[in-house]
PDB file of N, CA and C in Angstrom:
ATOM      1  N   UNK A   1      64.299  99.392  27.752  1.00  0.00           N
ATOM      2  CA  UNK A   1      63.925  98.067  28.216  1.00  0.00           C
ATOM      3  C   UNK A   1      63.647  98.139  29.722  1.00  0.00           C
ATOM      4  N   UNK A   2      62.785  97.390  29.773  1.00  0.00           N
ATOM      5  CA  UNK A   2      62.221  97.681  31.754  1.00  0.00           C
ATOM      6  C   UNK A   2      62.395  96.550  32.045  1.00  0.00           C
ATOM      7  N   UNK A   3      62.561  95.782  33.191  1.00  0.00           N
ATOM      8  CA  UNK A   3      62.521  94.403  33.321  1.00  0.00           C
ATOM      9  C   UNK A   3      61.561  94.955  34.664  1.00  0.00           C
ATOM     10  N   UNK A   4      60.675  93.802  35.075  1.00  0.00           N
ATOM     11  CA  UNK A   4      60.131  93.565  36.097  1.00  0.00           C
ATOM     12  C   UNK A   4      60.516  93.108  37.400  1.00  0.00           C
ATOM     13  N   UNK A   5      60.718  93.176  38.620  1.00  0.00           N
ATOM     14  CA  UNK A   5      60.944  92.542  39.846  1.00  0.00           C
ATOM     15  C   UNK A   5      60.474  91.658  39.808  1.00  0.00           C
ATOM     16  N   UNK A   6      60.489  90.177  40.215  1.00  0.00           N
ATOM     17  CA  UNK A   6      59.680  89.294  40.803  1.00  0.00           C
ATOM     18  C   UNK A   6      60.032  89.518  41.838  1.00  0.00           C
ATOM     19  N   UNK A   7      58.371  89.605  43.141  1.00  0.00           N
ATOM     20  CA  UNK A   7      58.432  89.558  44.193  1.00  0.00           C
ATOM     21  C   UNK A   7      58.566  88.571  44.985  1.00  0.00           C
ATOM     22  N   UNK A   8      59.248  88.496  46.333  1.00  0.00           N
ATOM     23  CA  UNK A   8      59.472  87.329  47.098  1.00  0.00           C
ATOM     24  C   UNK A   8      58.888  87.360  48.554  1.00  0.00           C
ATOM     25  N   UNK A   9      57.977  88.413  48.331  1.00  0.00           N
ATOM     26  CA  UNK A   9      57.607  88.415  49.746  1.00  0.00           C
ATOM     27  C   UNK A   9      56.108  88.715  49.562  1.00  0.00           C
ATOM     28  N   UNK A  10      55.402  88.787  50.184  1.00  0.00           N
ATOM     29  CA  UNK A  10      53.735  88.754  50.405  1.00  0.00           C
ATOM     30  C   UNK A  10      53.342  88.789  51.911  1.00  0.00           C
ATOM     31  N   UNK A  11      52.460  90.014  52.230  1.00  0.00           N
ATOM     32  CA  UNK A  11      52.126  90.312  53.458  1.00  0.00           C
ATOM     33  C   UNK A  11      50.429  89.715  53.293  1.00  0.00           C
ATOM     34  N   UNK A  12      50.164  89.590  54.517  1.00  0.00           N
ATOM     35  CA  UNK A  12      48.441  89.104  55.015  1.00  0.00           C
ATOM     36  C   UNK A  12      48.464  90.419  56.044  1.00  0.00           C
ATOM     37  N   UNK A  13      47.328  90.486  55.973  1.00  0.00           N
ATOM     38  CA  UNK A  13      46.383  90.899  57.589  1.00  0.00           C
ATOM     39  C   UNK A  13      46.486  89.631  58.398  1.00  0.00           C
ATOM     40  N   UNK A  14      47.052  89.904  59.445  1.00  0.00           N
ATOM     41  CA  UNK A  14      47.092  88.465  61.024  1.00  0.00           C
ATOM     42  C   UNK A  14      45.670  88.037  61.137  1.00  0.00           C
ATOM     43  N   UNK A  15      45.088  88.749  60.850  1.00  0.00           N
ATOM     44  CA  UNK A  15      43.385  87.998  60.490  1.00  0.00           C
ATOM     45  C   UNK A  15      42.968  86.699  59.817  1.00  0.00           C
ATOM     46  N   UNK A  16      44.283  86.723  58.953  1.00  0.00           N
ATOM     47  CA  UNK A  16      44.379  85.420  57.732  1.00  0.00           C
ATOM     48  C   UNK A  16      45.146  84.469  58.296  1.00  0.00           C
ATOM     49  N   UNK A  17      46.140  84.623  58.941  1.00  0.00           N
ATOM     50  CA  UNK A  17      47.300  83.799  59.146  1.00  0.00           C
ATOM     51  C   UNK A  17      46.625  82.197  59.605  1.00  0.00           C
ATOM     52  N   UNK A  18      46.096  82.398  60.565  1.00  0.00           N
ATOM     53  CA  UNK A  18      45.461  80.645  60.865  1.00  0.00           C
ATOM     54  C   UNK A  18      44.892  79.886  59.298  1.00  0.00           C
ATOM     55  N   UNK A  19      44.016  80.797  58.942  1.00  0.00           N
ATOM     56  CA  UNK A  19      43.123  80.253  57.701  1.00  0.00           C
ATOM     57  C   UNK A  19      44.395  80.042  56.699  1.00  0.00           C
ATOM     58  N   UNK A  20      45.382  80.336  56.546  1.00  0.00           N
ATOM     59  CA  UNK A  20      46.158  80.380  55.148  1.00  0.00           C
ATOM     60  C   UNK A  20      47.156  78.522  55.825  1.00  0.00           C
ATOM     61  N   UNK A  21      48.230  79.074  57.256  1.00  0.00           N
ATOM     62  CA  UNK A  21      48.481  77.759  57.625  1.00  0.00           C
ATOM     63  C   UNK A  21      47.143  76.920  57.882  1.00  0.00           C
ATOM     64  N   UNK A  22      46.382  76.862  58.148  1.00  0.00           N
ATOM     65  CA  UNK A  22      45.347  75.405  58.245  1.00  0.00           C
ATOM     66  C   UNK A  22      44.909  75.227  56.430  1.00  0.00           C
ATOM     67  N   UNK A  23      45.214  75.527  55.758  1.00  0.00           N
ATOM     68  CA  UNK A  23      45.111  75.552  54.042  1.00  0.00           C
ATOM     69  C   UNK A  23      43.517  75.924  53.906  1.00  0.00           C
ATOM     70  N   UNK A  24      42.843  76.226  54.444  1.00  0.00           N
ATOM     71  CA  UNK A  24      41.973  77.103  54.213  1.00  0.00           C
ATOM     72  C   UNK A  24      41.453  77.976  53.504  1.00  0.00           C
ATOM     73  N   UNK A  25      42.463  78.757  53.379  1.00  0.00           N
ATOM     74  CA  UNK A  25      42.311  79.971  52.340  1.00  0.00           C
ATOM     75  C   UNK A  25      43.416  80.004  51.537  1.00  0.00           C
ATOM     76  N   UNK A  26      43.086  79.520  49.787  1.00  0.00           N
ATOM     77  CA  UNK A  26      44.289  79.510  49.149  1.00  0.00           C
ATOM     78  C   UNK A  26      44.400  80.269  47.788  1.00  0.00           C
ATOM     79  N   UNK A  27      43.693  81.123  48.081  1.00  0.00           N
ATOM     80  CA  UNK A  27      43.824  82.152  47.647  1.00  0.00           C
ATOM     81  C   UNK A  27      43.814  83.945  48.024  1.00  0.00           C
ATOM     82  N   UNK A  28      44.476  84.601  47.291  1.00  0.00           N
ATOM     83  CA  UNK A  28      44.440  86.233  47.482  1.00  0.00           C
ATOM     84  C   UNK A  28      44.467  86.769  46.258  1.00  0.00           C
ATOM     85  N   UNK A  29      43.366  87.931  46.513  1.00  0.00           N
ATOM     86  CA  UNK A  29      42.939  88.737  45.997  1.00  0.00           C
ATOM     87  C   UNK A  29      43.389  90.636  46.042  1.00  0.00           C
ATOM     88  N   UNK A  30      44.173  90.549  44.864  1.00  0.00           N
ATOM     89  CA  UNK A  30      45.001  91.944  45.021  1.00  0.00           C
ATOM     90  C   UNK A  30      44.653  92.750  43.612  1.00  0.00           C
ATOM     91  N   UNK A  31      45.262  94.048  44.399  1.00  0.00           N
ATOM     92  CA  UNK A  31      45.194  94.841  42.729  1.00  0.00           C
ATOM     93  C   UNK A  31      46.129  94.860  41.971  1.00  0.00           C
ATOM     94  N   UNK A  32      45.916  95.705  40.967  1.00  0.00           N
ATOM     95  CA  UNK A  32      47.375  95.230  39.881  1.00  0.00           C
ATOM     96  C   UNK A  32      48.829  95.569  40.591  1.00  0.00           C
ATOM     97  N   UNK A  33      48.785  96.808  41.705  1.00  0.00           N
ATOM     98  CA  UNK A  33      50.243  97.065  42.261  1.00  0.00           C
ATOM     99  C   UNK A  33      50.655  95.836  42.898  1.00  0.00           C
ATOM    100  N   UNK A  34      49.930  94.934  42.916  1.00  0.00           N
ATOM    101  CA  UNK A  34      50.457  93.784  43.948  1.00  0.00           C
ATOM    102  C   UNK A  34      50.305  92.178  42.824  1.00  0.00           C
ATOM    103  N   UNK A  35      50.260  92.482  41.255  1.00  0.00           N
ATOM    104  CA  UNK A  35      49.763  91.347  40.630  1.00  0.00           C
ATOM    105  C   UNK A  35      50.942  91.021  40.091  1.00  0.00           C
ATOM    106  N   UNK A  36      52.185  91.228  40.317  1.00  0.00           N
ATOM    107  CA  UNK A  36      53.478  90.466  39.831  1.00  0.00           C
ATOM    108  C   UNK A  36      53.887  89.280  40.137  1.00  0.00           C
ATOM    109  N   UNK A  37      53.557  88.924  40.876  1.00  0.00           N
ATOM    110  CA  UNK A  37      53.593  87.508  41.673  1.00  0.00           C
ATOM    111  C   UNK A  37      53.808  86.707  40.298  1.00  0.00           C
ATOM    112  N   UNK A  38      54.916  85.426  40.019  1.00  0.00           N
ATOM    113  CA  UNK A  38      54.633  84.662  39.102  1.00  0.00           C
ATOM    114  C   UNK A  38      54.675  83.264  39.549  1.00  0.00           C
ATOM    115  N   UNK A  39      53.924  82.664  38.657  1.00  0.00           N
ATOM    116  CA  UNK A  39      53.698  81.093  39.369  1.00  0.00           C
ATOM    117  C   UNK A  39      55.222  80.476  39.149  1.00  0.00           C
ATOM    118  N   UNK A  40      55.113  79.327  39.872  1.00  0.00           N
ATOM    119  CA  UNK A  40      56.048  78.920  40.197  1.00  0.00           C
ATOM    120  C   UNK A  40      57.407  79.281  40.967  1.00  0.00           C
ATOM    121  N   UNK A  41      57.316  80.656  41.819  1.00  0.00           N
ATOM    122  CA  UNK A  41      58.315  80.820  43.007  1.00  0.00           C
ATOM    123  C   UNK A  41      57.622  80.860  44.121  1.00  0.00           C
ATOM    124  N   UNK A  42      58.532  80.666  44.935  1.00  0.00           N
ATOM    125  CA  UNK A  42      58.078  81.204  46.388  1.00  0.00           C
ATOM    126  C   UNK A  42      58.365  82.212  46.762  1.00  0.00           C
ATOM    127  N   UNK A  43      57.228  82.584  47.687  1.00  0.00           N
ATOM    128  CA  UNK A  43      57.484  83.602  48.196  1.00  0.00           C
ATOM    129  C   UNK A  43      57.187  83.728  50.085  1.00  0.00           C
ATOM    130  N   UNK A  44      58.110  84.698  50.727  1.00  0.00           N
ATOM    131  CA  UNK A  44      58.062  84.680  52.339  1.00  0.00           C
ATOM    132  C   UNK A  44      56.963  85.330  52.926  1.00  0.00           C
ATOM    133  N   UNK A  45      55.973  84.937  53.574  1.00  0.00           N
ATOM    134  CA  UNK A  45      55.082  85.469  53.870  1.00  0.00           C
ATOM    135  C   UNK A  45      55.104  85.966  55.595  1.00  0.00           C
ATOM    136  N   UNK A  46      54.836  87.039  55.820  1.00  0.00           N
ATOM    137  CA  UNK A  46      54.556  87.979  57.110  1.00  0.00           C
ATOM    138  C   UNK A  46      53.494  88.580  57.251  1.00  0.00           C
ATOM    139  N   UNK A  47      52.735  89.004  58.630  1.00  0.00           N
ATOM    140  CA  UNK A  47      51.750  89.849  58.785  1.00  0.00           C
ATOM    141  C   UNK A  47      52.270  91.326  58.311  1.00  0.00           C
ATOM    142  N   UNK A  48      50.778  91.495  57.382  1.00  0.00           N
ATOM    143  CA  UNK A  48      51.382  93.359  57.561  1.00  0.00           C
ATOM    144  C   UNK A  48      51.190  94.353  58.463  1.00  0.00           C
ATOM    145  N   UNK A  49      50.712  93.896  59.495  1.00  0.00           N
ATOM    146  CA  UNK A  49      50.539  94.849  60.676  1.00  0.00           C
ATOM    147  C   UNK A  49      51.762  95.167  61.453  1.00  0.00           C
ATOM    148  N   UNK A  50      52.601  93.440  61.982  1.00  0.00           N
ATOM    149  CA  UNK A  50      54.045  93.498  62.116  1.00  0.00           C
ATOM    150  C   UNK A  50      55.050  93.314  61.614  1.00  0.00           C
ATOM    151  N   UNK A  51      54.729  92.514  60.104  1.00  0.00           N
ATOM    152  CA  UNK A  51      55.822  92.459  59.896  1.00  0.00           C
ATOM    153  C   UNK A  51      56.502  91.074  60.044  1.00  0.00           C
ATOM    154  N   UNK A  52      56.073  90.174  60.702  1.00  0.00           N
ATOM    155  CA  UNK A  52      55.752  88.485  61.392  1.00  0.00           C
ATOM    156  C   UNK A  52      55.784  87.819  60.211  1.00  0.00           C
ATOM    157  N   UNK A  53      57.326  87.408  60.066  1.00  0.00           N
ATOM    158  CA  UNK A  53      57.312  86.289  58.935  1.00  0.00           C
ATOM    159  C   UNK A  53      56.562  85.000  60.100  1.00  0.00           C
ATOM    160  N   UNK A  54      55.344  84.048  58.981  1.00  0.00           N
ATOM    161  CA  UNK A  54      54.838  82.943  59.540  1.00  0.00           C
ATOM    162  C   UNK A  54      55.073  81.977  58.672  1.00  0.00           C
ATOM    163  N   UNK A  55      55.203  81.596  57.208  1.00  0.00           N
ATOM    164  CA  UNK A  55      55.375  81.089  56.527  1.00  0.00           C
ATOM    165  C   UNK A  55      55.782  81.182  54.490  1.00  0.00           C
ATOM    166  N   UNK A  56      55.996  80.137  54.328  1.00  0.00           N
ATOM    167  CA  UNK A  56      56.029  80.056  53.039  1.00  0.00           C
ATOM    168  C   UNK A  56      55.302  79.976  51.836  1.00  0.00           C
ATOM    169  N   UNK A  57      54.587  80.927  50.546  1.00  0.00           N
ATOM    170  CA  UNK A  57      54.005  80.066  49.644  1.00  0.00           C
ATOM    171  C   UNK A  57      54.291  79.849  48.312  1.00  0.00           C
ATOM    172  N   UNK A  58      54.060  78.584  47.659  1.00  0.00           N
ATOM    173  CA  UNK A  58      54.486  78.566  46.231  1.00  0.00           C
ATOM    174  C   UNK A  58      53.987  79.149  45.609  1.00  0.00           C
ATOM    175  N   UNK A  59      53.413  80.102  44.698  1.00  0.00           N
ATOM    176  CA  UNK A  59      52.620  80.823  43.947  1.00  0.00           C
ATOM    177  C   UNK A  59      52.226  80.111  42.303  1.00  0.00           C
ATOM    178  N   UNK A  60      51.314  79.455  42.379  1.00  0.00           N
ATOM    179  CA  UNK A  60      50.575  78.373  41.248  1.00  0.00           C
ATOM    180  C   UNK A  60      50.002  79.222  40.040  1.00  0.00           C
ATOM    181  N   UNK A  61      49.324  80.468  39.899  1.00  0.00           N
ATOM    182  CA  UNK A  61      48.954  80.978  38.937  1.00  0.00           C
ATOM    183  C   UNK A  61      48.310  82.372  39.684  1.00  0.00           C
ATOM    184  N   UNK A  62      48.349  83.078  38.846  1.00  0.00           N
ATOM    185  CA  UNK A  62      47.880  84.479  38.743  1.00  0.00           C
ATOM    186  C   UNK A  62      46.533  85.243  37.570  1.00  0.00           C
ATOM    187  N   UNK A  63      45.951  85.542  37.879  1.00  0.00           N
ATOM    188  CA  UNK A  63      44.879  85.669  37.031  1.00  0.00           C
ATOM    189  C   UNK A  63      43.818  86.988  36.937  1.00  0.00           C
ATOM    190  N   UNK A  64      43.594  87.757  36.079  1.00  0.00           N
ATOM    191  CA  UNK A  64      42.730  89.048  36.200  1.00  0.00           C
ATOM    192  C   UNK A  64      41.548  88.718  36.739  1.00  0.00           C
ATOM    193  N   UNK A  65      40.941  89.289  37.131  1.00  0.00           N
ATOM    194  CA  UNK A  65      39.194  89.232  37.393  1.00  0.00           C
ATOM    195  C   UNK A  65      38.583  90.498  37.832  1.00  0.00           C
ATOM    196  N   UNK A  66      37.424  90.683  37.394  1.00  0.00           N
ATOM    197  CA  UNK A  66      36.799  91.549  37.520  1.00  0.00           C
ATOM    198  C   UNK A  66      36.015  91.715  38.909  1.00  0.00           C
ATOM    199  N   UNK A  67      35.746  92.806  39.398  1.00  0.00           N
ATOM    200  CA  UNK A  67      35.193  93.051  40.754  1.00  0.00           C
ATOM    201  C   UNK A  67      34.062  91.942  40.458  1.00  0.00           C
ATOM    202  N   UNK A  68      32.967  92.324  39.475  1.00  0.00           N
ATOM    203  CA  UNK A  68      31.675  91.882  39.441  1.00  0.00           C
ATOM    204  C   UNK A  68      31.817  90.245  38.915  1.00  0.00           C
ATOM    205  N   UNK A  69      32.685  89.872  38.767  1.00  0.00           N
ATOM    206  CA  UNK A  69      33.308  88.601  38.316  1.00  0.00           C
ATOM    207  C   UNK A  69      33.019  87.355  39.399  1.00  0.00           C
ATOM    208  N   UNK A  70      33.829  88.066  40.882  1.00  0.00           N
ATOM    209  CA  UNK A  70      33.895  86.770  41.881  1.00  0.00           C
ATOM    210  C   UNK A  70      32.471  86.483  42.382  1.00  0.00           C
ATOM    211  N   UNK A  71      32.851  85.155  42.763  1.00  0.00           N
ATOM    212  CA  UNK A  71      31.972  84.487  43.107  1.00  0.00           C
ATOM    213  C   UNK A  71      31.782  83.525  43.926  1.00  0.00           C
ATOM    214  N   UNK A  72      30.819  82.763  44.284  1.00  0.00           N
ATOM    215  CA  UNK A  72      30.900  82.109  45.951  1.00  0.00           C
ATOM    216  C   UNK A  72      32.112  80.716  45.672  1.00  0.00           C
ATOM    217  N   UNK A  73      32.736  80.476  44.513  1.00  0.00           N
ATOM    218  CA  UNK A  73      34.166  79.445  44.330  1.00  0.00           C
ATOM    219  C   UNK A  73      35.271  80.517  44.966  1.00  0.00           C
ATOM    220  N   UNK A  74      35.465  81.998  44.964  1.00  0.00           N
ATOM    221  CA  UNK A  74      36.694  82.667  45.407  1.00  0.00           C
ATOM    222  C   UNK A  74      36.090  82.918  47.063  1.00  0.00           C
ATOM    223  N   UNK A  75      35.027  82.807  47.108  1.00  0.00           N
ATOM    224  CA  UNK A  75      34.594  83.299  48.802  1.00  0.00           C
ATOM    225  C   UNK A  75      35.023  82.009  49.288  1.00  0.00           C
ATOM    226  N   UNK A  76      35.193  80.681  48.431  1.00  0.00           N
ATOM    227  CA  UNK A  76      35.463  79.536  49.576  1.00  0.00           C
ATOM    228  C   UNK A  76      36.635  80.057  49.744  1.00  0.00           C
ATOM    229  N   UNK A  77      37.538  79.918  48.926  1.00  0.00           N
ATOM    230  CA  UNK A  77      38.600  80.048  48.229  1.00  0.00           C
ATOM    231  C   UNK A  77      39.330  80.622  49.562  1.00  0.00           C
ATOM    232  N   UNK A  78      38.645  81.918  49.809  1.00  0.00           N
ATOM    233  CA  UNK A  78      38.850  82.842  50.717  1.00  0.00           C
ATOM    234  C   UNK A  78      38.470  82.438  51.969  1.00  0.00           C
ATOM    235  N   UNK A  79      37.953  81.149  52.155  1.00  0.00           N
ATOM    236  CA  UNK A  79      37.338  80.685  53.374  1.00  0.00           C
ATOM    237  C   UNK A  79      36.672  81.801  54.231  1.00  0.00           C
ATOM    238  N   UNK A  80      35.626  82.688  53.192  1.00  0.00           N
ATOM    239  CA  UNK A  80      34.352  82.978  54.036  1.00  0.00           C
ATOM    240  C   UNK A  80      33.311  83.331  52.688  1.00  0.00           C
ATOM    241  N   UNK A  81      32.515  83.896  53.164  1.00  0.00           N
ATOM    242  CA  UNK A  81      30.976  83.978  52.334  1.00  0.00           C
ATOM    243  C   UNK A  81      31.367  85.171  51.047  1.00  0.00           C
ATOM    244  N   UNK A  82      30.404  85.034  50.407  1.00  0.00           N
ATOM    245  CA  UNK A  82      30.714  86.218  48.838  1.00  0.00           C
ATOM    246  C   UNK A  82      30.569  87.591  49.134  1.00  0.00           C
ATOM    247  N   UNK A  83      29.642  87.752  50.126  1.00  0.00           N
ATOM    248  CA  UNK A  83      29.276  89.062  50.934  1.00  0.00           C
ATOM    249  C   UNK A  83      30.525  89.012  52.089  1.00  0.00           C
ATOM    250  N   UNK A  84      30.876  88.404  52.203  1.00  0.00           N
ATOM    251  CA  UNK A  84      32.443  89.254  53.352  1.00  0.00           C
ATOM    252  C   UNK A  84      33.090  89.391  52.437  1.00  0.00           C
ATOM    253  N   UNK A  85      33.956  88.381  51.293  1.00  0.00           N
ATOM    254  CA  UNK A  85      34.868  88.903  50.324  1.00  0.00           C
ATOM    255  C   UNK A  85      34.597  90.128  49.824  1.00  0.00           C
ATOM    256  N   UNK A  86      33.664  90.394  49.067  1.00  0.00           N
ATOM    257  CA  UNK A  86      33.105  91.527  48.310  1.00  0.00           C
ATOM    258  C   UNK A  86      33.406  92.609  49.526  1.00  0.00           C
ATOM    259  N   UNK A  87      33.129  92.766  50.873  1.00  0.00           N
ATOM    260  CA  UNK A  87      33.604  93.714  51.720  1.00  0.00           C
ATOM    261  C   UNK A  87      34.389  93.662  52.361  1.00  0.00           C
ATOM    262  N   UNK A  88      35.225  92.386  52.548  1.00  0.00           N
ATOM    263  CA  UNK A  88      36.723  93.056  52.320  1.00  0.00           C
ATOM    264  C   UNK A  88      37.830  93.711  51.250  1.00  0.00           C
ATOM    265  N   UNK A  89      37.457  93.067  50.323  1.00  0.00           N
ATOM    266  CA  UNK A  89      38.131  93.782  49.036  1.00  0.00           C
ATOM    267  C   UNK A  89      37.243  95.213  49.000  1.00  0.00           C
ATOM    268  N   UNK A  90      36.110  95.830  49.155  1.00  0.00           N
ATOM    269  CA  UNK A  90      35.836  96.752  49.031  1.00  0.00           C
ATOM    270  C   UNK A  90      36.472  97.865  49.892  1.00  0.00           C
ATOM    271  N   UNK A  91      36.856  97.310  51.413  1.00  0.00           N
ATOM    272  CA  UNK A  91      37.838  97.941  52.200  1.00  0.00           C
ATOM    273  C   UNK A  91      38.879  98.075  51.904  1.00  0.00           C
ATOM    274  N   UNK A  92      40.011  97.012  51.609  1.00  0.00           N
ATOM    275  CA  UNK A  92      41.209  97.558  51.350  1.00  0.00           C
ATOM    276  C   UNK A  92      41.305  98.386  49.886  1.00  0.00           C
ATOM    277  N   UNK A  93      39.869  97.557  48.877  1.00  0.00           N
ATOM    278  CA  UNK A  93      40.929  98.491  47.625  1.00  0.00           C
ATOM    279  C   UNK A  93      39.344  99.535  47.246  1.00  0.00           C
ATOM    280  N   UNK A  94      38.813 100.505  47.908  1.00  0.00           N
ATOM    281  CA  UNK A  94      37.643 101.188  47.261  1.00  0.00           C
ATOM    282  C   UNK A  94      37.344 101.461  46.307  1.00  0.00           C
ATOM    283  N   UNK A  95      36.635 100.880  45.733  1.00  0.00           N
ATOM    284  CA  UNK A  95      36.413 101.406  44.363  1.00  0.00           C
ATOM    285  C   UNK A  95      36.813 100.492  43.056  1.00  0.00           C
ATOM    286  N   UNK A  96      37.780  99.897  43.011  1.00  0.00           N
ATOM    287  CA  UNK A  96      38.357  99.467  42.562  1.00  0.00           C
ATOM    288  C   UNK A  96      37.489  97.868  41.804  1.00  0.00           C
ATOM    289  N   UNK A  97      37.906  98.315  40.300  1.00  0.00           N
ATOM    290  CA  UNK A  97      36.911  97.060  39.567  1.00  0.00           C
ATOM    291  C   UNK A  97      37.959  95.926  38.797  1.00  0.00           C
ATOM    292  N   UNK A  98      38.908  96.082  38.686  1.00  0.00           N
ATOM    293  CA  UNK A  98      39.896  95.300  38.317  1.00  0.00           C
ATOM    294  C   UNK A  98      40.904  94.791  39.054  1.00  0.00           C
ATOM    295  N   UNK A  99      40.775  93.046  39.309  1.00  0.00           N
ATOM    296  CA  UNK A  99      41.455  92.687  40.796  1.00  0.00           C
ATOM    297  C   UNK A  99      42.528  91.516  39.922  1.00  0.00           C
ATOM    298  N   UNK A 100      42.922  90.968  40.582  1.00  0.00           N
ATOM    299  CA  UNK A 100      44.080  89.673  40.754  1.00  0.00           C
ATOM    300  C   UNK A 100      43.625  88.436  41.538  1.00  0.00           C
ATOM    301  N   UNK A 101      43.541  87.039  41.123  1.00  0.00           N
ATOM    302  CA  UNK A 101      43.170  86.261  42.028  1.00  0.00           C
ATOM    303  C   UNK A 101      45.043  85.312  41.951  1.00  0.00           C
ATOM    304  N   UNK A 102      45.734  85.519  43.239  1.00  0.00           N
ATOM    305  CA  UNK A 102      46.623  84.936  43.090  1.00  0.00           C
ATOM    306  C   UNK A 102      46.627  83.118  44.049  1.00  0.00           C
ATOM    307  N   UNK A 103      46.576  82.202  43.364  1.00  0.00           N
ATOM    308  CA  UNK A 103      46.609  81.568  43.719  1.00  0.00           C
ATOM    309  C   UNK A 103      47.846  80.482  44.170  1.00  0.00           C
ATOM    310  N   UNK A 104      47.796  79.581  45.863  1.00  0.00           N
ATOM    311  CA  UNK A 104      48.892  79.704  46.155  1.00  0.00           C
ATOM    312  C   UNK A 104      49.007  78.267  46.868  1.00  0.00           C
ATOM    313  N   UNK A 105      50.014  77.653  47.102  1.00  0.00           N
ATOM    314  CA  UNK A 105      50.010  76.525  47.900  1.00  0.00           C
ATOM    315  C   UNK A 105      51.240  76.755  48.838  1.00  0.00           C
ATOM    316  N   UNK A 106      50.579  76.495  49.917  1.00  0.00           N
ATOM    317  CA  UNK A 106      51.693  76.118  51.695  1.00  0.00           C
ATOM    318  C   UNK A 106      52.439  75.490  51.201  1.00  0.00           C
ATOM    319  N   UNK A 107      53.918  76.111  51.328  1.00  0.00           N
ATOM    320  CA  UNK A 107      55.124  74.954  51.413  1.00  0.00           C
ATOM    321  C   UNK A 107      55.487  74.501  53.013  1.00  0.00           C
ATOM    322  N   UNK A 108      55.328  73.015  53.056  1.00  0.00           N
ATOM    323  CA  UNK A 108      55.154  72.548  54.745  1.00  0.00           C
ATOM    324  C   UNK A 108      56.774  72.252  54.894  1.00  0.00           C
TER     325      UNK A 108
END
């Protein structure tokens, strides 16, 4: 029998941090090592560069999607265009055709 962790913590790039507190961007996009997240907890959020807890989020639903899947609703989502999403996810995860859209709400 394996049981799973639920995770309680979730890192950004400090790149995000304004866009996520101004509710901006309410969603993230991960691969499966990072798709445990389950709706309905919270979780502590920090930059991953330092380490900078900035806030809190509730985690609302979790969902597969395919690279060739997203579309300009996850680029808002992401508060920028379908062509930056598509190259940022192509940066952090290369290659990679099977993603996570975790979706999330600011606890104020």
């Amino acid at each position: 029998m394996t049981s799973t962790i639920i995770p309680t913590e979730m890192t950004f790039f400090s790149r995000f941090e304004n866009d996520i507190l101004s509710g901006k961007k309410t969603i993230t996009i991960r691969d499966e090592a990072e798709s445990h997240y389950v709706p309905g907890t919270t979780v502590d959020v920090s930059t991953y560069e330092e380490g900078r807890w900035f806030c809190r989020l509730n985690i609302l639903t979790v969902e597969p999607i395919a690279f060739n899947d997203l579309n300009n609703f996850h680029a808002q989502q992401e508060n920028m265009t379908l062509a930056e999403l598509k190259a940022v996810i192509h940066d952090i995860y290369p290659g990679i055709e099977e993603l996570y859209v975790v979706n999330y709400a600011l606890v104020k």
